[in-house]
PDB file of N, CA and C in Angstrom:
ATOM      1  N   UNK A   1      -9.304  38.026   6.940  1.00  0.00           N
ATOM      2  CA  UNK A   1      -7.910  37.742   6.675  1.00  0.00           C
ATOM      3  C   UNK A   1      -7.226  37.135   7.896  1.00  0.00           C
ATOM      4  N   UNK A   2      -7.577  37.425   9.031  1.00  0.00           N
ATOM      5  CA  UNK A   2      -6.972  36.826  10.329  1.00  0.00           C
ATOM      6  C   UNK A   2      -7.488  35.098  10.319  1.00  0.00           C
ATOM      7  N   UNK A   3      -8.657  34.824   9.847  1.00  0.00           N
ATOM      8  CA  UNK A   3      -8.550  33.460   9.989  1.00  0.00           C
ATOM      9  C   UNK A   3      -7.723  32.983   8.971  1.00  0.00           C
ATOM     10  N   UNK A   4      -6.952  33.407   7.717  1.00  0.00           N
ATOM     11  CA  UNK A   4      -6.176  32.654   6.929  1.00  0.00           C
ATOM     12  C   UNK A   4      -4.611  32.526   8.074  1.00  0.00           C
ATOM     13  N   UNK A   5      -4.859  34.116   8.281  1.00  0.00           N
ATOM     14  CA  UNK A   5      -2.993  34.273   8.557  1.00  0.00           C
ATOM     15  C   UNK A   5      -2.951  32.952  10.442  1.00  0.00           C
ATOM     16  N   UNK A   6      -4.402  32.937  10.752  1.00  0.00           N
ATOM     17  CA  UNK A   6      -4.038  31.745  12.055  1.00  0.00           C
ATOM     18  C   UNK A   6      -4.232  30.147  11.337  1.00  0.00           C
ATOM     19  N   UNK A   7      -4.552  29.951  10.368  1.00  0.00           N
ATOM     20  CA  UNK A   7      -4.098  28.683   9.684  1.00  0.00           C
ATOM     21  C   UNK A   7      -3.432  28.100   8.920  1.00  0.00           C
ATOM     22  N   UNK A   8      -2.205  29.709   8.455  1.00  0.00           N
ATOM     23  CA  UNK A   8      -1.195  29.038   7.935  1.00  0.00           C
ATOM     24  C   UNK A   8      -0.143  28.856   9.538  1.00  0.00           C
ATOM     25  N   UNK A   9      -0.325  30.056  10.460  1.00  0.00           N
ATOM     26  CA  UNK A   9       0.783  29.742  11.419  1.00  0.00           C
ATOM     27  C   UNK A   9       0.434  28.827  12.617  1.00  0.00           C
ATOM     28  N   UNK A  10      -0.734  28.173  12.289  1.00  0.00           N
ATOM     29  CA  UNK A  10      -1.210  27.278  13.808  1.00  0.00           C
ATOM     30  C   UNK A  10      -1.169  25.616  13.363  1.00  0.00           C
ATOM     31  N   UNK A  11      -1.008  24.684  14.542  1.00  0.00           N
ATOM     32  CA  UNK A  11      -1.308  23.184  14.054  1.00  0.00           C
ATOM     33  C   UNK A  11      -0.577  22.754  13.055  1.00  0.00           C
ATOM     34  N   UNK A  12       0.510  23.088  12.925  1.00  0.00           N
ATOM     35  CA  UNK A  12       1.791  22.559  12.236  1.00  0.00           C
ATOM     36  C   UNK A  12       1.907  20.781  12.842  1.00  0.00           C
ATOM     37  N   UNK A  13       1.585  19.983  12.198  1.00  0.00           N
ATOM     38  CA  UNK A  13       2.177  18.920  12.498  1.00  0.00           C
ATOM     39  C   UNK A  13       2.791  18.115  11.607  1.00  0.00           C
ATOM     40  N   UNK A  14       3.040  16.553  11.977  1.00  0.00           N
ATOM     41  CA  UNK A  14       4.547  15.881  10.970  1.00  0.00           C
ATOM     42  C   UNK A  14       3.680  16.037   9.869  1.00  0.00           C
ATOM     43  N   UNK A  15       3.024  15.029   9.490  1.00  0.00           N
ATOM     44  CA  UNK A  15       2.354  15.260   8.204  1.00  0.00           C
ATOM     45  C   UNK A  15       2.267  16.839   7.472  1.00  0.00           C
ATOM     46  N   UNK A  16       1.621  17.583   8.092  1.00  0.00           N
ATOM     47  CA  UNK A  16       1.886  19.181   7.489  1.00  0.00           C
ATOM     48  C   UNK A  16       3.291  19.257   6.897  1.00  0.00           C
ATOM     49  N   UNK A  17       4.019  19.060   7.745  1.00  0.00           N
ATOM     50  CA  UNK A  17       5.433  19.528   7.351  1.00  0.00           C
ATOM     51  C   UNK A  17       6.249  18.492   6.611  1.00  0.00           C
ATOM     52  N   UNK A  18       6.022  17.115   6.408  1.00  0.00           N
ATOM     53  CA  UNK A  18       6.530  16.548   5.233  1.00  0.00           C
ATOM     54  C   UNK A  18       5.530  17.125   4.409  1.00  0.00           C
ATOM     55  N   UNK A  19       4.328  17.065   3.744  1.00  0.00           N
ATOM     56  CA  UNK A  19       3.375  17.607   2.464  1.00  0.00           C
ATOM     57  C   UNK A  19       4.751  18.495   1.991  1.00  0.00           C
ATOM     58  N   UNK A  20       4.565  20.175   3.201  1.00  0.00           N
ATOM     59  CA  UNK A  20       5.295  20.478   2.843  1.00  0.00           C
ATOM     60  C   UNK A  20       6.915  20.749   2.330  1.00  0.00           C
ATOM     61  N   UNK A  21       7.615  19.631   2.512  1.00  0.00           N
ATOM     62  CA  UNK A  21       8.444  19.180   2.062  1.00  0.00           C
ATOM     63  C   UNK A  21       9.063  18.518   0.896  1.00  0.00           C
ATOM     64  N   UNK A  22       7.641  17.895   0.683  1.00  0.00           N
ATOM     65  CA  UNK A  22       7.624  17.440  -0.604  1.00  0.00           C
ATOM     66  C   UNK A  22       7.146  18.266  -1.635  1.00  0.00           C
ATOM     67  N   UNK A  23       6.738  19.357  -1.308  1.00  0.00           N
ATOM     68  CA  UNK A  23       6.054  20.117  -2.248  1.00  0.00           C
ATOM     69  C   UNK A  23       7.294  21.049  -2.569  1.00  0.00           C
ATOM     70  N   UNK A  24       8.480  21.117  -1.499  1.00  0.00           N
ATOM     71  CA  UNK A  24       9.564  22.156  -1.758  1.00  0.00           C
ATOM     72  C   UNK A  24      10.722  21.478  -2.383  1.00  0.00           C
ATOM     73  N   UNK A  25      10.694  19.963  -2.135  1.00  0.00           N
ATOM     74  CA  UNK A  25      11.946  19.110  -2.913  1.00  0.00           C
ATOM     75  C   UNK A  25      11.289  19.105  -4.699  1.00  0.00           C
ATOM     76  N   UNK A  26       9.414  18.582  -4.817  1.00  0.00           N
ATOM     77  CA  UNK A  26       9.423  18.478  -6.210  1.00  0.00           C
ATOM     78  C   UNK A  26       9.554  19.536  -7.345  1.00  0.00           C
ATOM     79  N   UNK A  27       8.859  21.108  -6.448  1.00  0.00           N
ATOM     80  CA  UNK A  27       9.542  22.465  -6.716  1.00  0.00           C
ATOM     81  C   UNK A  27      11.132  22.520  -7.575  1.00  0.00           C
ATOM     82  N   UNK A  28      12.133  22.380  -6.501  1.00  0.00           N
ATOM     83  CA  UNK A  28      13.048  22.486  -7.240  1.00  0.00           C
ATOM     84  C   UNK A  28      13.270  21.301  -8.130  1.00  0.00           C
ATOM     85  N   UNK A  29      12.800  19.707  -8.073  1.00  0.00           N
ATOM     86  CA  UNK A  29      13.135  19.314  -8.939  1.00  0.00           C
ATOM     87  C   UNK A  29      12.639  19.687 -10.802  1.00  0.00           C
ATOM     88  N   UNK A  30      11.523  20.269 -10.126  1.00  0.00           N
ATOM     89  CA  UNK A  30      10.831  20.866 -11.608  1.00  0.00           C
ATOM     90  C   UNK A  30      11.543  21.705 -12.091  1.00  0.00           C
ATOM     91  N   UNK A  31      12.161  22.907 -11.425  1.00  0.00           N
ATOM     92  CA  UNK A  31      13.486  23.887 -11.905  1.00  0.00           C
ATOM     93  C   UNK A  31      14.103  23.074 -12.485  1.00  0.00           C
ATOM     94  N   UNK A  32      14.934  22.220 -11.791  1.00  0.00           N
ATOM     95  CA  UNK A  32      16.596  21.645 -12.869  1.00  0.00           C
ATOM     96  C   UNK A  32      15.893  21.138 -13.590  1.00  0.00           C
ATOM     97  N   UNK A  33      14.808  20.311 -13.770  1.00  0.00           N
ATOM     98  CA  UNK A  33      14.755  19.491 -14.580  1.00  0.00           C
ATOM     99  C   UNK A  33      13.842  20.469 -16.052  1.00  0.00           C
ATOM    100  N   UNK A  34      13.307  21.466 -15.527  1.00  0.00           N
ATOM    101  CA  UNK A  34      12.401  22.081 -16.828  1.00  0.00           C
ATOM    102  C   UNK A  34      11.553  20.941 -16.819  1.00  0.00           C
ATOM    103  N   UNK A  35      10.526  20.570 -16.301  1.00  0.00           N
ATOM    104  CA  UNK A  35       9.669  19.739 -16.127  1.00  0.00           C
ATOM    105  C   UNK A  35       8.490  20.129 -15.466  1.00  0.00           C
ATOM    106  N   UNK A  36       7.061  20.569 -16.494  1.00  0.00           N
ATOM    107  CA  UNK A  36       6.205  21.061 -15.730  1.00  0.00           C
ATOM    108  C   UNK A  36       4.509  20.284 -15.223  1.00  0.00           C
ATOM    109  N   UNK A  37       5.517  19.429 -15.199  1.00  0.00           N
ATOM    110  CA  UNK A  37       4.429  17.826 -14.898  1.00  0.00           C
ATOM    111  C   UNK A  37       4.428  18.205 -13.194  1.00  0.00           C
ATOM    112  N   UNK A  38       5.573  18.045 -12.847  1.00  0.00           N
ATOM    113  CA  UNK A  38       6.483  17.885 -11.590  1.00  0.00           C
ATOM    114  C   UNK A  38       5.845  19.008 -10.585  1.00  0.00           C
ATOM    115  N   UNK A  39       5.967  20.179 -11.422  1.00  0.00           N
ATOM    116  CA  UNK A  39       5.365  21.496 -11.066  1.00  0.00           C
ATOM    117  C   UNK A  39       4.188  21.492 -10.591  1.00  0.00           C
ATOM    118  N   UNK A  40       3.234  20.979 -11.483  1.00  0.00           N
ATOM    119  CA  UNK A  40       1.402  20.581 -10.979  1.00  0.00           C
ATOM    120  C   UNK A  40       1.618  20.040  -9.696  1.00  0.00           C
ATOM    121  N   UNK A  41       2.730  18.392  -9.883  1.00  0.00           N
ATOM    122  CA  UNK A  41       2.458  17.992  -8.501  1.00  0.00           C
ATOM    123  C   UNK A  41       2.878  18.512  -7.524  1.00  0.00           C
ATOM    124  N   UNK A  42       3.726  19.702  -7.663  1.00  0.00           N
ATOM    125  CA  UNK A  42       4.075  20.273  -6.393  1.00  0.00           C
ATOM    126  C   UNK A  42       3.446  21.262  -5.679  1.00  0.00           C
ATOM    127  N   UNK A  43       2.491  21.681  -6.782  1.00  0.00           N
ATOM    128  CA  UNK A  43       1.229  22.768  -6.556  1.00  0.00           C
ATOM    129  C   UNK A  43       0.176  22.144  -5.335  1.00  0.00           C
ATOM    130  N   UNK A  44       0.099  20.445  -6.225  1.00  0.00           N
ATOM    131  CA  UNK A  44      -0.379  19.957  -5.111  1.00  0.00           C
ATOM    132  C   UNK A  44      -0.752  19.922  -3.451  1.00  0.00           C
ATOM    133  N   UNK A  45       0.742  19.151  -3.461  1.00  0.00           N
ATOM    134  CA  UNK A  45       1.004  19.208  -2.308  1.00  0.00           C
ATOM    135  C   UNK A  45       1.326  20.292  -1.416  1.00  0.00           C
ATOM    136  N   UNK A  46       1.707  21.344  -2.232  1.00  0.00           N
ATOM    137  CA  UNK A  46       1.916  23.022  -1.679  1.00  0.00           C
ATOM    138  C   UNK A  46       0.590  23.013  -1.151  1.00  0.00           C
ATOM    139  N   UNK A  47      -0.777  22.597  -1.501  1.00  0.00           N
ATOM    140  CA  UNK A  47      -2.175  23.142  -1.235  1.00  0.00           C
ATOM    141  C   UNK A  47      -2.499  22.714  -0.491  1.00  0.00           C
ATOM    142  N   UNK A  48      -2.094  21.400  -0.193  1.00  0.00           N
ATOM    143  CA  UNK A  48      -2.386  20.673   1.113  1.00  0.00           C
ATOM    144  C   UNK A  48      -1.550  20.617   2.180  1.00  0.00           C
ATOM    145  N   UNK A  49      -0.332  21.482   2.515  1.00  0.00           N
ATOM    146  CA  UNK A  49       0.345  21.827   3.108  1.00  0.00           C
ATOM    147  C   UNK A  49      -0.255  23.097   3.849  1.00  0.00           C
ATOM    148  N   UNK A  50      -0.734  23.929   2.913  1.00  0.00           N
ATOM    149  CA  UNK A  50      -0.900  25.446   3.497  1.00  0.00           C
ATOM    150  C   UNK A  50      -2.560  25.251   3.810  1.00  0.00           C
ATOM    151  N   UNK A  51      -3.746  24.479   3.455  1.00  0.00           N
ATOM    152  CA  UNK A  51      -4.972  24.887   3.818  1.00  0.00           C
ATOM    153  C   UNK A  51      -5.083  23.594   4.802  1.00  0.00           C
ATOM    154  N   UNK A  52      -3.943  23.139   4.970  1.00  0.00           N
ATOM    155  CA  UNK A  52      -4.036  21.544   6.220  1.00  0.00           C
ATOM    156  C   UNK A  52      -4.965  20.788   5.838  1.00  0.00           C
ATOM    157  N   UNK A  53      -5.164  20.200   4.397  1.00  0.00           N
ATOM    158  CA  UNK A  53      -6.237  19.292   4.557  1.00  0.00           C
ATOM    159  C   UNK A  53      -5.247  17.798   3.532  1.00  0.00           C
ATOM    160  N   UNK A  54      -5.810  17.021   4.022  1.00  0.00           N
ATOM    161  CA  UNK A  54      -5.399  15.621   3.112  1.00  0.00           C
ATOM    162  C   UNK A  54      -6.004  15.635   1.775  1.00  0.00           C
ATOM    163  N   UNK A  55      -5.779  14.581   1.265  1.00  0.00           N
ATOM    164  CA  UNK A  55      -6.187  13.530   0.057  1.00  0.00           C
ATOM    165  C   UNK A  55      -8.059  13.866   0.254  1.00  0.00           C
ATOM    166  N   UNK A  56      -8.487  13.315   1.400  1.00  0.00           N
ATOM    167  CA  UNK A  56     -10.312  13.561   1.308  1.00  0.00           C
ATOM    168  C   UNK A  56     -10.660  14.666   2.148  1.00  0.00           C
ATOM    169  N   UNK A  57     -10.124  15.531   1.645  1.00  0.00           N
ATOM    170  CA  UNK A  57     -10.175  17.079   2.129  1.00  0.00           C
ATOM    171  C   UNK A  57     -10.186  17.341   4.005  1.00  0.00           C
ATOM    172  N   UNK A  58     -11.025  18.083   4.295  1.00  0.00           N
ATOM    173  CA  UNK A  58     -10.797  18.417   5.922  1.00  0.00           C
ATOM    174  C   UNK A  58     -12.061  17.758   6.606  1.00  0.00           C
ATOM    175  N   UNK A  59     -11.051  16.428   7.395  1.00  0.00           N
ATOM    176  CA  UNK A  59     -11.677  15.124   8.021  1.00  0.00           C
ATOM    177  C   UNK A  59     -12.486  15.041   7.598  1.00  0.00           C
ATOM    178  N   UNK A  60     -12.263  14.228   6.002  1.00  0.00           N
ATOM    179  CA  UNK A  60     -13.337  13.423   5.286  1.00  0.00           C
ATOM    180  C   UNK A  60     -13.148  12.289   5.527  1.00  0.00           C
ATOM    181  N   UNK A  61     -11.965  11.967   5.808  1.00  0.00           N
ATOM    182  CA  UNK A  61     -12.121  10.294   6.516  1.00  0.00           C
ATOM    183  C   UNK A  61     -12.161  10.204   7.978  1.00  0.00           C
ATOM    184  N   UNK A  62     -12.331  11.208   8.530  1.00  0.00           N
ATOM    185  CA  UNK A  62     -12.383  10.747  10.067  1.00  0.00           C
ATOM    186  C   UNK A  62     -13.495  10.547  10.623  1.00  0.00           C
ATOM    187  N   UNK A  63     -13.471   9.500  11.602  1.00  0.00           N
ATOM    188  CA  UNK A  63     -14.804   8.563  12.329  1.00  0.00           C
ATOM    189  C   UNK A  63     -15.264   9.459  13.269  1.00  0.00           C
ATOM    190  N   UNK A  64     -16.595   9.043  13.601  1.00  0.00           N
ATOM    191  CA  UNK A  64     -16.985  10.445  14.721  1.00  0.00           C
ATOM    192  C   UNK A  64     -16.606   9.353  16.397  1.00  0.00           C
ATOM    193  N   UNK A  65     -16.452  10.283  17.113  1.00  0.00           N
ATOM    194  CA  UNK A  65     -16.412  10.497  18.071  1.00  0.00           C
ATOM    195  C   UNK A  65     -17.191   9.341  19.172  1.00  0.00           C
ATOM    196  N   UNK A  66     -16.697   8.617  20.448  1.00  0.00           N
ATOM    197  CA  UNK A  66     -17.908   7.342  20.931  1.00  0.00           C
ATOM    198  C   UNK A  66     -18.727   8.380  21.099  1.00  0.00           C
ATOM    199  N   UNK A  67     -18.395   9.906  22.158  1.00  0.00           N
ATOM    200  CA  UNK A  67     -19.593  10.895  22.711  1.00  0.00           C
ATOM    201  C   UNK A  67     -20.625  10.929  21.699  1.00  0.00           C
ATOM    202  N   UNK A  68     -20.077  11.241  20.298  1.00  0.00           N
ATOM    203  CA  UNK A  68     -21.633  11.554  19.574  1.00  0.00           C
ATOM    204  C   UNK A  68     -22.163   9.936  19.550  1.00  0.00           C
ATOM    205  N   UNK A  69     -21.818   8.562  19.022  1.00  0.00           N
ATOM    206  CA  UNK A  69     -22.415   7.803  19.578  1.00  0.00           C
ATOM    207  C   UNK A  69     -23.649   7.573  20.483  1.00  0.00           C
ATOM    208  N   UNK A  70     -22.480   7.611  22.025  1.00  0.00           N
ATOM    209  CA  UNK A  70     -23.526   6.930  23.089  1.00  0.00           C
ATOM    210  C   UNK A  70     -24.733   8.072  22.614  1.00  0.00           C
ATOM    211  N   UNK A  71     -24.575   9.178  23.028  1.00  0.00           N
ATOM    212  CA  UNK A  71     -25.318  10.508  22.749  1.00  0.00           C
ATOM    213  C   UNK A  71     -27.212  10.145  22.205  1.00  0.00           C
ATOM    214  N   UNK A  72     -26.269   9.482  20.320  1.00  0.00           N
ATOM    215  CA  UNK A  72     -27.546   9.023  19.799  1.00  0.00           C
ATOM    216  C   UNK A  72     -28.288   7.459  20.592  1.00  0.00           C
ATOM    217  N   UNK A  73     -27.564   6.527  20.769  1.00  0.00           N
ATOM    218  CA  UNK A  73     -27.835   5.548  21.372  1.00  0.00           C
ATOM    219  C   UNK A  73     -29.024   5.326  23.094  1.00  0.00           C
ATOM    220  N   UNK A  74     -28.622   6.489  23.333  1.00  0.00           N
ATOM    221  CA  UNK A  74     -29.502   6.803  24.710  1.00  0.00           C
ATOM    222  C   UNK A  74     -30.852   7.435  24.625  1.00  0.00           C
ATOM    223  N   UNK A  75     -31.031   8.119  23.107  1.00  0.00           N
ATOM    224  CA  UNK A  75     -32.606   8.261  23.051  1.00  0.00           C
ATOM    225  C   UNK A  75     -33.223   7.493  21.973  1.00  0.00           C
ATOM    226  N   UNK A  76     -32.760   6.077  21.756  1.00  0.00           N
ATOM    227  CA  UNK A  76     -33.509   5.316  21.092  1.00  0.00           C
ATOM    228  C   UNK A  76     -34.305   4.251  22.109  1.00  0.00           C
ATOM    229  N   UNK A  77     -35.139   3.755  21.725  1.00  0.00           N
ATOM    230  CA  UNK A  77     -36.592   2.527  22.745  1.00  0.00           C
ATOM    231  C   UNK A  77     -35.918   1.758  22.682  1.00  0.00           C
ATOM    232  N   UNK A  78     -35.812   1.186  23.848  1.00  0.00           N
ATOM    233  CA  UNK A  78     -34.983   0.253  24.562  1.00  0.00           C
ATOM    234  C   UNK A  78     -35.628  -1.409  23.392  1.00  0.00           C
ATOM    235  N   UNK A  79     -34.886  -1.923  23.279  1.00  0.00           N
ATOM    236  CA  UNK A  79     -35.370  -3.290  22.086  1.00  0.00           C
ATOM    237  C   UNK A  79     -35.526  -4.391  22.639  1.00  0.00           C
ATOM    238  N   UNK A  80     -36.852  -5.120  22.896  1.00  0.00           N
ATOM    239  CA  UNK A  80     -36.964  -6.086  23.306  1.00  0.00           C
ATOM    240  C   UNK A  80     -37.061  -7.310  22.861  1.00  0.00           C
ATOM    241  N   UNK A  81     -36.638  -8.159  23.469  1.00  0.00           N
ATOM    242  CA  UNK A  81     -36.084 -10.062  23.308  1.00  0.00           C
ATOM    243  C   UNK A  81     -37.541 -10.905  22.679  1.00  0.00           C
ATOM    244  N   UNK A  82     -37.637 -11.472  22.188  1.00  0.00           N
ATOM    245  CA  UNK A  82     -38.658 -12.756  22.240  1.00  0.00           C
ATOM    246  C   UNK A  82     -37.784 -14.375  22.256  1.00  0.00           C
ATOM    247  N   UNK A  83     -37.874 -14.643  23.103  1.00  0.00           N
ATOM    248  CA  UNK A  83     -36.682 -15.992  23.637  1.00  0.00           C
ATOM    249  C   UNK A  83     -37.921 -17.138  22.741  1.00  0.00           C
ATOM    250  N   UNK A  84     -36.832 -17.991  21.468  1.00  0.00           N
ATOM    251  CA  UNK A  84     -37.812 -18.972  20.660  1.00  0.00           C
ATOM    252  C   UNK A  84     -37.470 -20.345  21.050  1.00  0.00           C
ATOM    253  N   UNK A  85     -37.923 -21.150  21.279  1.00  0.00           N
ATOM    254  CA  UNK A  85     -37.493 -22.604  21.658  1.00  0.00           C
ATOM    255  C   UNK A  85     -38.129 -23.387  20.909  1.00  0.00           C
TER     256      UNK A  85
END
C-alpha cells in the first residue's frame, strides 16, 4: 500500500495536473448536464491522472537513453571498409 500512497503524492507535474483537471471540469460537466458519455471520459482521464501514465501507458513512447546506446555500440566488431574504384 505504501507504493500506491507514494505515487499518488510524488512527481506531480503540468501534464499530471491538467489530466487532472480535465478529468474534474468533465466530472462536473457530466453532473449538470446528466450525461454519462462525459462521465466515461472523465473516468478516463481521472486514471491517467492518478496512476501517471499517458495515452501509451508508462513510457511507451519514450526513446532510450544515448548511455544505453553507446553501451551496446562498444561491444560490437569494429566494421571494415573495402575502398571500390
Amino acid at each position: 500500500m505504501n507504493t500506491w500512497k507514494q505515487k499518488l503524492l510524488t512527481n506531480w507535474h503540468l501534464m499530471r495536473v491538467v489530466r487532472m483537471g480535465l478529468g474534474v471540469m468533465m466530472v462536473v460537466m457530466a453532473i449538470q448536464s446528466k450525461d454519462w458519455t462525459i462521465g466515461l471520459f472523465s473516468s478516463f482521464f481521472f486514471y491517467q491522472a492518478i496512476t501517471d501514465t499517458g495515452c501509451c501507458g508508462s513510457s511507451g513512447c519514450d526513446t532510450p537513453s544515448l548511455r544505453k546506446e553507446r553501451s551496446t555500440y562498444k561491444d560490437a566488431t569494429p566494421i571494415e571498409y573495402e575502398e571500390i574504384k
